[in-house]
Protein backbone atom coordinates (compact mmCIF):
# COMPACT_ATOMS: atom_id res chain seq x y z
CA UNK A 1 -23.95 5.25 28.25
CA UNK A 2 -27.37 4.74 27.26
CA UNK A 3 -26.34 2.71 24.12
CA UNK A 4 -23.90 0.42 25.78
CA UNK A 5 -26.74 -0.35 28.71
CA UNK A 6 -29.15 -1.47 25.91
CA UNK A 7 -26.34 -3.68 24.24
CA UNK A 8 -25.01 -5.48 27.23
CA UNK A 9 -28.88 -5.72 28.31
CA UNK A 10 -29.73 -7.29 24.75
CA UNK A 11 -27.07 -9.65 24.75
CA UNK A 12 -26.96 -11.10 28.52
CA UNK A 13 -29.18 -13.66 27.26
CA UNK A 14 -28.56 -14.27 23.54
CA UNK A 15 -30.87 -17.53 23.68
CA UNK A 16 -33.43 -15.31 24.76
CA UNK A 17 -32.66 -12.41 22.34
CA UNK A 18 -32.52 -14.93 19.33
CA UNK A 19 -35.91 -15.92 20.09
CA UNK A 20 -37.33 -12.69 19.82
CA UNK A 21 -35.28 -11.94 16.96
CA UNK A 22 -36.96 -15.01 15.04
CA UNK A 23 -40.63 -13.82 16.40
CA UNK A 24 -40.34 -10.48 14.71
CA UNK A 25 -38.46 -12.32 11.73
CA UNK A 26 -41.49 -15.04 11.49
CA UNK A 27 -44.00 -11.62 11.65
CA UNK A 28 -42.27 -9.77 8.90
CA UNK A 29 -42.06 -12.81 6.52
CA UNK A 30 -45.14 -14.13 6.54
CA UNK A 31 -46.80 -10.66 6.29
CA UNK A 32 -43.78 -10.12 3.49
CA UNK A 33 -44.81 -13.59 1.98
CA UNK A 34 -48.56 -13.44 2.09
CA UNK A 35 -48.93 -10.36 0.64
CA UNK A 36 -46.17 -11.62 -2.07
CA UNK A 37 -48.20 -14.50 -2.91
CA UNK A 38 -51.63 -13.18 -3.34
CA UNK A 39 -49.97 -10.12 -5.59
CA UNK A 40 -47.84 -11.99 -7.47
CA UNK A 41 -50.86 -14.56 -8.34
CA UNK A 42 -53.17 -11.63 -9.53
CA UNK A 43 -50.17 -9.92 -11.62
CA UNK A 44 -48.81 -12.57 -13.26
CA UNK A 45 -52.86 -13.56 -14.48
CA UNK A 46 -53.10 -10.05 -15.21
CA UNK A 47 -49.82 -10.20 -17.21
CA UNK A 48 -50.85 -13.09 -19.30
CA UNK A 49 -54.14 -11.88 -19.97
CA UNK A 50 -53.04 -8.71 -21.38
CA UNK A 51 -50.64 -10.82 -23.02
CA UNK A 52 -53.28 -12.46 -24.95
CA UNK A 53 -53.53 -9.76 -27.75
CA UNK A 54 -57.00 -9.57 -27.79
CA UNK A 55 -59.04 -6.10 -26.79
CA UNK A 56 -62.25 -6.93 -24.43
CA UNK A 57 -62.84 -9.86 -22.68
CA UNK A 58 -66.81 -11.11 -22.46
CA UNK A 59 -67.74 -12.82 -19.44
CA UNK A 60 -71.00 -14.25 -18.45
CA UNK A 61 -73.23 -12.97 -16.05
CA UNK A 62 -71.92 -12.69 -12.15
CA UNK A 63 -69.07 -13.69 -13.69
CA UNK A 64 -65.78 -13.39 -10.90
CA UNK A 65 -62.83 -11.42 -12.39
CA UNK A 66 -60.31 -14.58 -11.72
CA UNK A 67 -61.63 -15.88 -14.89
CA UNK A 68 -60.77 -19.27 -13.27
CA UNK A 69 -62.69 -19.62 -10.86
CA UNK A 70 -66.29 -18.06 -12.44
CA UNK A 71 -68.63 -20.47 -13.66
CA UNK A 72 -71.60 -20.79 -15.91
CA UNK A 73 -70.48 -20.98 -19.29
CA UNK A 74 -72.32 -19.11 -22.08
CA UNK A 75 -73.47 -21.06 -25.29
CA UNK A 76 -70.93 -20.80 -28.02
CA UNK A 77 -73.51 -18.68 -30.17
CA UNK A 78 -73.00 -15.83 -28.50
CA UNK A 79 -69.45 -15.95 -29.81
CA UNK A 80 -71.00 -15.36 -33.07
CA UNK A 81 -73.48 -12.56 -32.81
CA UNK A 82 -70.29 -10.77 -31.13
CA UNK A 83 -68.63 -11.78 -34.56
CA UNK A 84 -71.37 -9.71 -36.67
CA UNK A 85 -71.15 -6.49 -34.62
CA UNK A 86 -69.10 -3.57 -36.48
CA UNK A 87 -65.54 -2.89 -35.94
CA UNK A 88 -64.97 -6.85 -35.07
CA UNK A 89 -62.17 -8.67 -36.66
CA UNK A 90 -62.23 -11.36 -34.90
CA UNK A 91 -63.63 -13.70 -31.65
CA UNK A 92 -62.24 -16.08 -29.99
CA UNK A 93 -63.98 -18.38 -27.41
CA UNK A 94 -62.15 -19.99 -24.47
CA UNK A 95 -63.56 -22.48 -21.70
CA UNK A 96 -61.52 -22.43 -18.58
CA UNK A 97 -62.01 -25.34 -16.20
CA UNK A 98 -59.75 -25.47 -12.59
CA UNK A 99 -57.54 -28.07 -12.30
CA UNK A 100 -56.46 -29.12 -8.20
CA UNK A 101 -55.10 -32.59 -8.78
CA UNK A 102 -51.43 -32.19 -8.38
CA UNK A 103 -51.66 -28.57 -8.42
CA UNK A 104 -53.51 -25.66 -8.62
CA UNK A 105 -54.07 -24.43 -12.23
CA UNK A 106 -56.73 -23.48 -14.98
CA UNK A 107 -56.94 -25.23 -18.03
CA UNK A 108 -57.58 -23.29 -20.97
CA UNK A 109 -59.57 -25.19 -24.06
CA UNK A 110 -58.79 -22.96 -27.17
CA UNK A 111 -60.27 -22.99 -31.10
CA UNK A 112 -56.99 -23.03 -31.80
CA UNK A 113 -58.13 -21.07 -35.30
CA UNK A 114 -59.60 -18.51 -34.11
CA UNK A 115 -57.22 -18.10 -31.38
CA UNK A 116 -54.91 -17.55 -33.41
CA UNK A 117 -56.47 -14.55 -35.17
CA UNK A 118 -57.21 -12.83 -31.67
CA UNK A 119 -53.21 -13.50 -30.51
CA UNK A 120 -51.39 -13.70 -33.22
CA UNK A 121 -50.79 -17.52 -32.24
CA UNK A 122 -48.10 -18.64 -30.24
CA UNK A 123 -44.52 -18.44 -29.50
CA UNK A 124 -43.31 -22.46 -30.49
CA UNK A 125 -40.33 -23.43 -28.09
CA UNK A 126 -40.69 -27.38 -29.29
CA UNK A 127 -43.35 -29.29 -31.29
CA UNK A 128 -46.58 -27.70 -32.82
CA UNK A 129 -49.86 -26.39 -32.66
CA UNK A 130 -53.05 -28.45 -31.62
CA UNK A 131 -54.43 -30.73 -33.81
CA UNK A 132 -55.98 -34.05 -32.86
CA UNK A 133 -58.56 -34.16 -29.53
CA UNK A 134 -56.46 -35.68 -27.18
CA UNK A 135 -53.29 -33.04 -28.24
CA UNK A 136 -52.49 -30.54 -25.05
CA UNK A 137 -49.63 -27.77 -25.46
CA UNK A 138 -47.82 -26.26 -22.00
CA UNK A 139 -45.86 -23.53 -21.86
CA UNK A 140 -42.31 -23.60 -20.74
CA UNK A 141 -42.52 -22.94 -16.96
CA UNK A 142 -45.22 -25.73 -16.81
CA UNK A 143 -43.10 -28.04 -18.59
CA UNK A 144 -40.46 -27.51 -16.65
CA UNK A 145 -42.40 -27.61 -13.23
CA UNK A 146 -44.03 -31.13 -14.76
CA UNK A 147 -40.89 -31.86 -16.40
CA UNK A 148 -42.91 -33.10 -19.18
CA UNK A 149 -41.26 -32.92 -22.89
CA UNK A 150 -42.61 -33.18 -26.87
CA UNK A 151 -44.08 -36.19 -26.74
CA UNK A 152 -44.64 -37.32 -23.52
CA UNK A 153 -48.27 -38.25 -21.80
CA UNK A 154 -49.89 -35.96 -19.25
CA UNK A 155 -52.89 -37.26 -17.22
CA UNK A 156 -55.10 -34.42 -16.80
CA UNK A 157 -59.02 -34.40 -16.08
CA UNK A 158 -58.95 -38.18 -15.80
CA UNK A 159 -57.79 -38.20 -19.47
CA UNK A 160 -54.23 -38.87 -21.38
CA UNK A 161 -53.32 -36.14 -23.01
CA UNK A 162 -50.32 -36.20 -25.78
CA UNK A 163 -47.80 -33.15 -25.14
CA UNK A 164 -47.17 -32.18 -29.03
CA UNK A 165 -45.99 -28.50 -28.70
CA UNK A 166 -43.81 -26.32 -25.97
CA UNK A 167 -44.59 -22.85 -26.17
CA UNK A 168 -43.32 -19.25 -24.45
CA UNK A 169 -44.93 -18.14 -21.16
CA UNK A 170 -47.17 -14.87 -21.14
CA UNK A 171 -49.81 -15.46 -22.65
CA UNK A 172 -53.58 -16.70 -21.63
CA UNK A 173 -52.47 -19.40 -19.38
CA UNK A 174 -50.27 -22.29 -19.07
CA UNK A 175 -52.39 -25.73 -20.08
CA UNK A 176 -54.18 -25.56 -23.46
CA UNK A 177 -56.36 -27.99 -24.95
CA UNK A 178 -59.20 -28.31 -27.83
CA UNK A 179 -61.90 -26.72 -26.96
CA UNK A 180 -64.18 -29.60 -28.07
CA UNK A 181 -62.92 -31.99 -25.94
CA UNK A 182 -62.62 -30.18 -22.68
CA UNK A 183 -66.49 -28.96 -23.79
CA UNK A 184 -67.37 -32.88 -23.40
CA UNK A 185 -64.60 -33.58 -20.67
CA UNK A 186 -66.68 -30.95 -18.27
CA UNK A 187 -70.07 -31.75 -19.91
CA UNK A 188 -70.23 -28.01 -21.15
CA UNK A 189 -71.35 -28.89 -24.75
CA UNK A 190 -71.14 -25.58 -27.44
CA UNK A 191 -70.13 -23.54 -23.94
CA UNK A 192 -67.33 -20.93 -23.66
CA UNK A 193 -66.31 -19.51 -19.78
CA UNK A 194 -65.36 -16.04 -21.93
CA UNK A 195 -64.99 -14.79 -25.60
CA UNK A 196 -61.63 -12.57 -26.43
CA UNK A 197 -62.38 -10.32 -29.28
CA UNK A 198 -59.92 -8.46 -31.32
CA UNK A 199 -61.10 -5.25 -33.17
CA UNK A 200 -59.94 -3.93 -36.07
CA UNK A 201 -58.49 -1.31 -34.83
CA UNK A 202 -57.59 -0.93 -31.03
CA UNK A 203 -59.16 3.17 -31.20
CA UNK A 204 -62.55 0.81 -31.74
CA UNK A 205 -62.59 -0.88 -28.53
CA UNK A 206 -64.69 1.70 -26.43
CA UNK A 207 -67.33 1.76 -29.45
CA UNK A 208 -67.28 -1.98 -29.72
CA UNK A 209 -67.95 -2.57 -25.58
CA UNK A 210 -70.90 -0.06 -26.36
CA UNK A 211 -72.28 -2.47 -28.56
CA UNK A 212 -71.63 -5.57 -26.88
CA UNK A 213 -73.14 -3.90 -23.88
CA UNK A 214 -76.71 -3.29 -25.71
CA UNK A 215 -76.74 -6.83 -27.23
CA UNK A 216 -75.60 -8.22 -23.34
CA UNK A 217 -77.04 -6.27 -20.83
CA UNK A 218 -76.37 -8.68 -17.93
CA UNK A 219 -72.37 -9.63 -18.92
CA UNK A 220 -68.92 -8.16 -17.34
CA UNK A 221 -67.39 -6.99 -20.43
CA UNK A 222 -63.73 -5.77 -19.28
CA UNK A 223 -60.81 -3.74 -21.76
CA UNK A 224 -57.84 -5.89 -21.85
CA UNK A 225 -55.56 -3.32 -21.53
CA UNK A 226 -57.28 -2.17 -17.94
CA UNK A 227 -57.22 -5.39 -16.84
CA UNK A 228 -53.66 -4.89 -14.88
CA UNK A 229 -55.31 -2.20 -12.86
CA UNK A 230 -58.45 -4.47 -12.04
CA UNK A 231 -56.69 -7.31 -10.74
CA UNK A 232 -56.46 -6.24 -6.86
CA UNK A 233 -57.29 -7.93 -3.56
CA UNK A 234 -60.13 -5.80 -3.32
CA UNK A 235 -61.46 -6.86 -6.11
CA UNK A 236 -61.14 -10.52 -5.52
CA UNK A 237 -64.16 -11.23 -3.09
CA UNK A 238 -63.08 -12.37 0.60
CA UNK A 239 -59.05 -11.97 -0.97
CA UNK A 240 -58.48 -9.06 1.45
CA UNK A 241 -60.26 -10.50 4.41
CA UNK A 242 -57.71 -13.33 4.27
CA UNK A 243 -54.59 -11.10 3.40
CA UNK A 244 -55.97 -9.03 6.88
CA UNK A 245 -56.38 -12.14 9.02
CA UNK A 246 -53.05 -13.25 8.26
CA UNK A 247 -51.28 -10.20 8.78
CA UNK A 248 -53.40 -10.03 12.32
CA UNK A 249 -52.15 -13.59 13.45
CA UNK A 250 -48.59 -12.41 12.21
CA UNK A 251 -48.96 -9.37 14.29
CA UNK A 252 -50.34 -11.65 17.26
CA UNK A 253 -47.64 -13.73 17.14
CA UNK A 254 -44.87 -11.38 17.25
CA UNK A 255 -46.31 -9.48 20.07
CA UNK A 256 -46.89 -11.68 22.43
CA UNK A 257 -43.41 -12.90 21.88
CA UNK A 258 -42.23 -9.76 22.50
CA UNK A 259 -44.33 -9.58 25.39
CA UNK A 260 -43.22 -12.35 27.09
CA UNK A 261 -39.16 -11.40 26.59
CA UNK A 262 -39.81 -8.41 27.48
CA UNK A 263 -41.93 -9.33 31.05
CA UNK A 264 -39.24 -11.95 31.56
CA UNK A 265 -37.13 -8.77 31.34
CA UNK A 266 -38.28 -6.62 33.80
CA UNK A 267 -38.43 -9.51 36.34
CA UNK A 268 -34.92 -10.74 36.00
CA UNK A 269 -33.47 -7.03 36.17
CA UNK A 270 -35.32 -6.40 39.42
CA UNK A 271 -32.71 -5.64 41.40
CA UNK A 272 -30.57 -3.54 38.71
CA UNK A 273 -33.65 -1.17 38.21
CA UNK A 274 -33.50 -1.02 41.70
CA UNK A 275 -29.91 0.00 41.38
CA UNK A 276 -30.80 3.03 38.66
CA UNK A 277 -33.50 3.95 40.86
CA UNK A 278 -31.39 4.21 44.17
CA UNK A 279 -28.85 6.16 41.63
CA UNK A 280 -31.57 8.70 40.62
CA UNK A 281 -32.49 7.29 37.47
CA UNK A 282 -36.13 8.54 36.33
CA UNK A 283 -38.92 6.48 34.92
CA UNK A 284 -38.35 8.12 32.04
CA UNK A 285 -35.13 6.71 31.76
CA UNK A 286 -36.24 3.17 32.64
CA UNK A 287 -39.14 3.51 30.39
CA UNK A 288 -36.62 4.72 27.59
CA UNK A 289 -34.03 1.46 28.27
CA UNK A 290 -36.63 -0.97 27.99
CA UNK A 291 -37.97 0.28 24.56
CA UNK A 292 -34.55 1.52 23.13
CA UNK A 293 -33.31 -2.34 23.68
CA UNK A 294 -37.24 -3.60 22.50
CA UNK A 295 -36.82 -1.10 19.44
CA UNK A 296 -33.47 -2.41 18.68
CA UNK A 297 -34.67 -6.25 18.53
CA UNK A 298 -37.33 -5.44 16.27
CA UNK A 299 -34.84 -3.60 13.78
CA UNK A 300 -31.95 -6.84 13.74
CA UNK A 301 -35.77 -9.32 13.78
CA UNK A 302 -36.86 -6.63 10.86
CA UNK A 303 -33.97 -7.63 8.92
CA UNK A 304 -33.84 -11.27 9.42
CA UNK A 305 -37.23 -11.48 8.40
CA UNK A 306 -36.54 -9.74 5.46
CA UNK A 307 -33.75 -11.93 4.36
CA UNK A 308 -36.13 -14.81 5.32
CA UNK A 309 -38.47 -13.29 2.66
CA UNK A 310 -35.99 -13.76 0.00
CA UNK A 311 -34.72 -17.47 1.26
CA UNK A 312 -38.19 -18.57 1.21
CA UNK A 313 -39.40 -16.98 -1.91
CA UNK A 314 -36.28 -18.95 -3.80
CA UNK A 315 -37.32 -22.04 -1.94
CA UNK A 316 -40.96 -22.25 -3.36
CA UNK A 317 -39.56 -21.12 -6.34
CA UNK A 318 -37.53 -24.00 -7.00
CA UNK A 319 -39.82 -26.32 -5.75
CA UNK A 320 -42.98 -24.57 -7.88
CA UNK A 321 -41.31 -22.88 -10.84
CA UNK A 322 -44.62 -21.63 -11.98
CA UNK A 323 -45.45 -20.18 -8.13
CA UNK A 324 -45.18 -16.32 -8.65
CA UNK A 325 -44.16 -14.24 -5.46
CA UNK A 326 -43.73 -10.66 -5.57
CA UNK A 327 -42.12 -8.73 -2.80
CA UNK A 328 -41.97 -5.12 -2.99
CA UNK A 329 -40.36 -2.05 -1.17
CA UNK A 330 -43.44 -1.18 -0.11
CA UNK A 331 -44.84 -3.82 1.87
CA UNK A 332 -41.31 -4.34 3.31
CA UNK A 333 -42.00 -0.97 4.75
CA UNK A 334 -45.48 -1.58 5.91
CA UNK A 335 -44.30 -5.01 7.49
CA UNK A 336 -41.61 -3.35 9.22
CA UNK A 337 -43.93 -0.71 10.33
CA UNK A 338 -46.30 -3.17 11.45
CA UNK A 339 -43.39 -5.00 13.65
CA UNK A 340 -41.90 -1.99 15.38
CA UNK A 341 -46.20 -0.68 16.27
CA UNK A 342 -46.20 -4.67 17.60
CA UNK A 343 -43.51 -4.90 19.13
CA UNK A 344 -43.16 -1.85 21.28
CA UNK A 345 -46.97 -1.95 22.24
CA UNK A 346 -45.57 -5.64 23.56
CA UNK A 347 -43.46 -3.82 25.51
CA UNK A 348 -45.17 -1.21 27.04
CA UNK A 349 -46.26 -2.42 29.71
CA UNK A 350 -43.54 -4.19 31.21
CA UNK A 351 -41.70 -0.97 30.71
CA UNK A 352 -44.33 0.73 32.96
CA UNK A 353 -44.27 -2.24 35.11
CA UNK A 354 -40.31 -1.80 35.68
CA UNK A 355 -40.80 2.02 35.91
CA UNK A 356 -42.97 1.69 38.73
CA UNK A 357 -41.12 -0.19 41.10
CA UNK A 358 -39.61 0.96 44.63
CA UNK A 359 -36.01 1.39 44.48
CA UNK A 360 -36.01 -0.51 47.86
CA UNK A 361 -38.25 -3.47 47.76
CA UNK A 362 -36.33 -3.43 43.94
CA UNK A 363 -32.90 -3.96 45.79
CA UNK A 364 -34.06 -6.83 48.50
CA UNK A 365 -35.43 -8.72 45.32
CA UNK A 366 -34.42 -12.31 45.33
């Protein structure tokens, strides 16, 4: 009996219900969706780091660990004295600068050389390697999101670059030019942002940080292969204030949603609590109605939002190929959670509200 009461209550006004269907829906997606973007962003970088090849990354001083974003470039020297220490096979140095016209990305300027010797080189879809100053290689989800070919010109940096290779994704980052010329393009002369180093053996790495770590006190020197595990919003400074403000105005919105259906409730069903009342019906009961039938729009709103997840994640997939949005099981769960902790603190009050009212003045309602 109870069951049927909380359908036929949930569906006397389906313009009603559908709007707090979409509330809860909204909630879960964007809590889904913002907690997607930010991890996919730092696992995908994380991915193509590792990808790289190399074994320890050297960073300058205060250095952030979104390599993109951290500034003050060390001279190129360093690079070498790096070279000289034992167990080193190799060094590669790498100025990043961050690119926001048209897009947010990080343009990599490579020795393409030594490069080479810390990767293994790249993975050639089209074209070739760099050669000339103004030569720029993508890698195949850039090309695709730029729809740029071998061949083509790419205005970058306020500069016309010629695309003369296509190469895999995975691996450093997507944009790669000489390092000379982004060094004079960004008026970093002889500077790297960090210096990959390959050992010559990977068993060497932990002696080799111990030695880069006496000749550069002050610098973030960080094992490529623990760089997966570093790359979390806690890590990222203000990353998890943001993920927590937007899950709080998520939260907001679906519960005063709720809130308001629910109020709008109570006062339209007056007179048939008044009827459950005058039939002996307990506040319990009452109580229990009202947050079965809030319970049950938060589970169908659950699901919708879920689904909305996915729709949206393919949307700003097709339109940004190189976007990177990871949804787990997890936060599913934890947005879910979140909704149902929302939504029937919405709706606790106007359950007590309803609970509370004289079976009499309930029934001469108007």
């Amino acid at each position: 009996m109870m069951r049927e009461f909380v359908w036929r209550n949930l569906f006397h006004r389906p313009l009603r219900t559908i709007i707090g269907v979409m509330a809860v829906a909204v909630e879960v997606a964007l809590v889904v969706l913002i907690v997607g973007l930010t991890s996919g962003l730092l696992h995908e970088t994380a991915k193509r780091i590792e990808g790289i090849g190399a074994d320890i990354m050297v960073q300058a001083p205060a250095a952030q660990i979104l390599i993109g974003f951290s500034g003050s470039p060390m001279p190129i020297k360093v690079g070498d004295k790096i070279a000289e220490l034992k167990y080193v096979q190799a060094v590669a140095p790498a100025l990043l600068t961050f690119n926001t016209t048209g897009g947010v990305e990080t343009v990599w300027g490579i020795d393409p050389k030594s490069f080479r010797d810390v990767s293994n080189g790249f993975v050639f879809l089209a074209g070739r390697d760099l050669q000339d100053p103004d030569d720029i290689l993508l890698d195949d989800w850039a090309a695709k999101a730029k729809k740029l070919k071998v061949g083509d010109t790419y205005h970058l940096l306020n500069h016309d670059w010629n695309v003369v290779g296509m190469v895999e994704h995975g691996k450093a980052g997507r944009l790669f030019v000489p390092i000379t010329t982004l060094q004079d393009l960004s008026g970093a002369h002889d500077k790297a942002t960090i210096f990959l180093v390959k050992c010559t053996r990977a068993d060497h790495a932990d002696d080799v940080i111990a030695e880069i770590k006496e000749l550069l006190p002050n610098h973030p020197i960080r094992p490529l292969k623990e760089f997966m595990t570093l790359m979390t919003s806690t890590n990222i400074p203000g990353l998890q204030a943001f993920i927590n403000a937007m899950i709080a105005l998520a939260v907001t919105i679906g519960l005063l949603v709720i809130f308001l259906t629910m109020y709008t409730t109570v006062l339209e069903r007056t007179r048939d609590i008044g009827v459950l009342k005058s039939l002996g019906a307990s506040k319990l009961l009452i109580v229990r109605a009202l947050l079965a039938e809030t319970t049950l729009l938060c589970v169908l709103g659950i699901a919708t939002g879920v689904g909305l997840s996915y729709v949206a994640r393919a949307g700003f997939v097709m339109i940004f190929p190189t976007l990177s949005i990871l949804i787990t099981f997890d936060w599913i769960l934890r947005a879910g959670l979140i909704a149902i902790a929302g939504a029937i603190f919405g709706a606790s009050y106007p359950a007590w509200m309803a609970s509370r009212k004289d079976p009499v003045e309930a029934l001469t309602y108007d």
